[in-house]
C-alpha atoms as a PDB file:
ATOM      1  CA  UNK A   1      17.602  -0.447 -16.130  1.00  0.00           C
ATOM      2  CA  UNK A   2      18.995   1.656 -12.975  1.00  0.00           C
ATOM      3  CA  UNK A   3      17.200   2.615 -10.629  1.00  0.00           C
ATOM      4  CA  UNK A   4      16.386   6.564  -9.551  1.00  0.00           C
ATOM      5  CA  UNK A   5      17.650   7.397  -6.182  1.00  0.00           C
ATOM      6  CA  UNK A   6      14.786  10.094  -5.971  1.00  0.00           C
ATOM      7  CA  UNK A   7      11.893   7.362  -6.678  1.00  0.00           C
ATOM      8  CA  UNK A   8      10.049   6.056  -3.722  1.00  0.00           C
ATOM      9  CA  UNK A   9       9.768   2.743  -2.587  1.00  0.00           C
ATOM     10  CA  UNK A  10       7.257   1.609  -4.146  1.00  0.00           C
ATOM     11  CA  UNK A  11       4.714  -1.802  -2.326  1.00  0.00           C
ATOM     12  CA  UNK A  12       2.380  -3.861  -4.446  1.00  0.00           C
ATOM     13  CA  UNK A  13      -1.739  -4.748  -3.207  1.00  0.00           C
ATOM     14  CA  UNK A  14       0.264  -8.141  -1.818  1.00  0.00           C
ATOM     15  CA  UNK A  15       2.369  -6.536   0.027  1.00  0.00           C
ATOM     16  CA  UNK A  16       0.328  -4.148   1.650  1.00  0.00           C
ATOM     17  CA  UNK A  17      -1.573  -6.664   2.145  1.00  0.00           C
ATOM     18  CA  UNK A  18       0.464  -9.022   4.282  1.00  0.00           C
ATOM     19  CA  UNK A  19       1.522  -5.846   6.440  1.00  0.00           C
ATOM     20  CA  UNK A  20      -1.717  -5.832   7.558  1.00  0.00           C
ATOM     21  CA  UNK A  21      -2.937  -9.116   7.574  1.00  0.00           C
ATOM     22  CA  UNK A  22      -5.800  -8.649   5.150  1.00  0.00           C
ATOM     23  CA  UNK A  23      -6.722  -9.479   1.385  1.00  0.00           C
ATOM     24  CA  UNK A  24      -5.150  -7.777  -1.564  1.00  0.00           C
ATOM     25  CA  UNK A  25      -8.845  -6.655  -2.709  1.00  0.00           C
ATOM     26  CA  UNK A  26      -9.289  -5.200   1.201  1.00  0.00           C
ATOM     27  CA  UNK A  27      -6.426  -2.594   0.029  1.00  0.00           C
ATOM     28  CA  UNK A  28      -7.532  -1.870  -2.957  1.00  0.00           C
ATOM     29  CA  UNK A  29     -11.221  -0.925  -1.590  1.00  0.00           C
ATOM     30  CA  UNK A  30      -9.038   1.542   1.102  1.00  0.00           C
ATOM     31  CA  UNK A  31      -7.433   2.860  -2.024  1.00  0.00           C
ATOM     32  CA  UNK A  32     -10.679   3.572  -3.542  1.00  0.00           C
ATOM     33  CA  UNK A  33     -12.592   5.027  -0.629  1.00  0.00           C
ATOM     34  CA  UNK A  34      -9.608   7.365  -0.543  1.00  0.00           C
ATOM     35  CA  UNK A  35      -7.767   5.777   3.057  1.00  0.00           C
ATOM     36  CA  UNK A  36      -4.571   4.711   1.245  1.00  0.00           C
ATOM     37  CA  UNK A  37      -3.318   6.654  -1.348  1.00  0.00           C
ATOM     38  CA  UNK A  38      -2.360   5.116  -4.886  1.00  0.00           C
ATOM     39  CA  UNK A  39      -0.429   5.225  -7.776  1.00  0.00           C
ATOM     40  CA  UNK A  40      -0.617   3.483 -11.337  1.00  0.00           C
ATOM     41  CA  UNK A  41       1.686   1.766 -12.826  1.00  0.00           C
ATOM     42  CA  UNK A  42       2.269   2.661 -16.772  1.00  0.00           C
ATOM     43  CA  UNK A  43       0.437  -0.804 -16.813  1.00  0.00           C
ATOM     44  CA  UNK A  44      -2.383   0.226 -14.749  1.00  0.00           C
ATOM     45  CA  UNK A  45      -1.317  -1.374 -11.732  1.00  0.00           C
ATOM     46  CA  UNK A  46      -2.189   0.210  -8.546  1.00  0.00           C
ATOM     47  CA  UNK A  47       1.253   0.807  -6.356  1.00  0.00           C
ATOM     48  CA  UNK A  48       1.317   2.327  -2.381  1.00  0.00           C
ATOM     49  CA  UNK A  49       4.107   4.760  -1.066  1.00  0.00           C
ATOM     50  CA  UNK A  50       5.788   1.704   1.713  1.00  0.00           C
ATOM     51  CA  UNK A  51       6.470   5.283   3.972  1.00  0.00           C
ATOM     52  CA  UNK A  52       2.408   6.427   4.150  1.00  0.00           C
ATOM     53  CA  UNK A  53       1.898   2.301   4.326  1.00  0.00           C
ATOM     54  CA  UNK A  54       4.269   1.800   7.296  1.00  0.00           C
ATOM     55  CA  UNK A  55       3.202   4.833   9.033  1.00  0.00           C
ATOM     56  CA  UNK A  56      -0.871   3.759   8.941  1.00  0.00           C
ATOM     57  CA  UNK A  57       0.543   0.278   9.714  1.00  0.00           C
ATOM     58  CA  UNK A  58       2.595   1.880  12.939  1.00  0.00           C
ATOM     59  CA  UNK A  59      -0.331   3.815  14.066  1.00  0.00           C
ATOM     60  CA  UNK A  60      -2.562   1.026  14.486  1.00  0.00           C
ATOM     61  CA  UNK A  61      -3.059  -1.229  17.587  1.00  0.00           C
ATOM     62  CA  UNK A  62      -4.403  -3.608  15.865  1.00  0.00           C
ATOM     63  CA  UNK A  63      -3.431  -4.111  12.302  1.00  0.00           C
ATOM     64  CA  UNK A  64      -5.880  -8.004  11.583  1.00  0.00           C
ATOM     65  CA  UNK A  65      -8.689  -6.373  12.691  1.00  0.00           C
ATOM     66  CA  UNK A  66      -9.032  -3.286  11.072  1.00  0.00           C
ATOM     67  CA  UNK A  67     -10.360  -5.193   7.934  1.00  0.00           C
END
């Protein structure tokens, strides 16, 4: 299986969740009130763009407390 130059990076509720120092199930409530955006998975996974992710993640002070 190789991998698509064009496809984004792609970061998982975990992962998302360690950048900013909350609980997976914190993201995925931002992902449903709309202030990260998702993707699914053909699984129905939800996935985060790591470039909108690192740019919220940049333009907070304060990433632990923002839960």
């Amino acid at each position: 299986m190789s991998e698509q130059p064009d496809q984004p990076d792609l970061l998982t509720p975990q992962e998302v969740a360690t950048l900013f120092g909350v609980d997976p199930k914190t993201v995925t409530r931002w992902a449903r009130a709309g202030r990260l955006h998702s993707v699914r998975t053909l699984g129905g996974h939800r996935r985060y763009l790591a470039a909108e992710v690192r740019a919220l993640a940049s333009s907070r002070p304060d990433t632990a407390t923002s839960a």
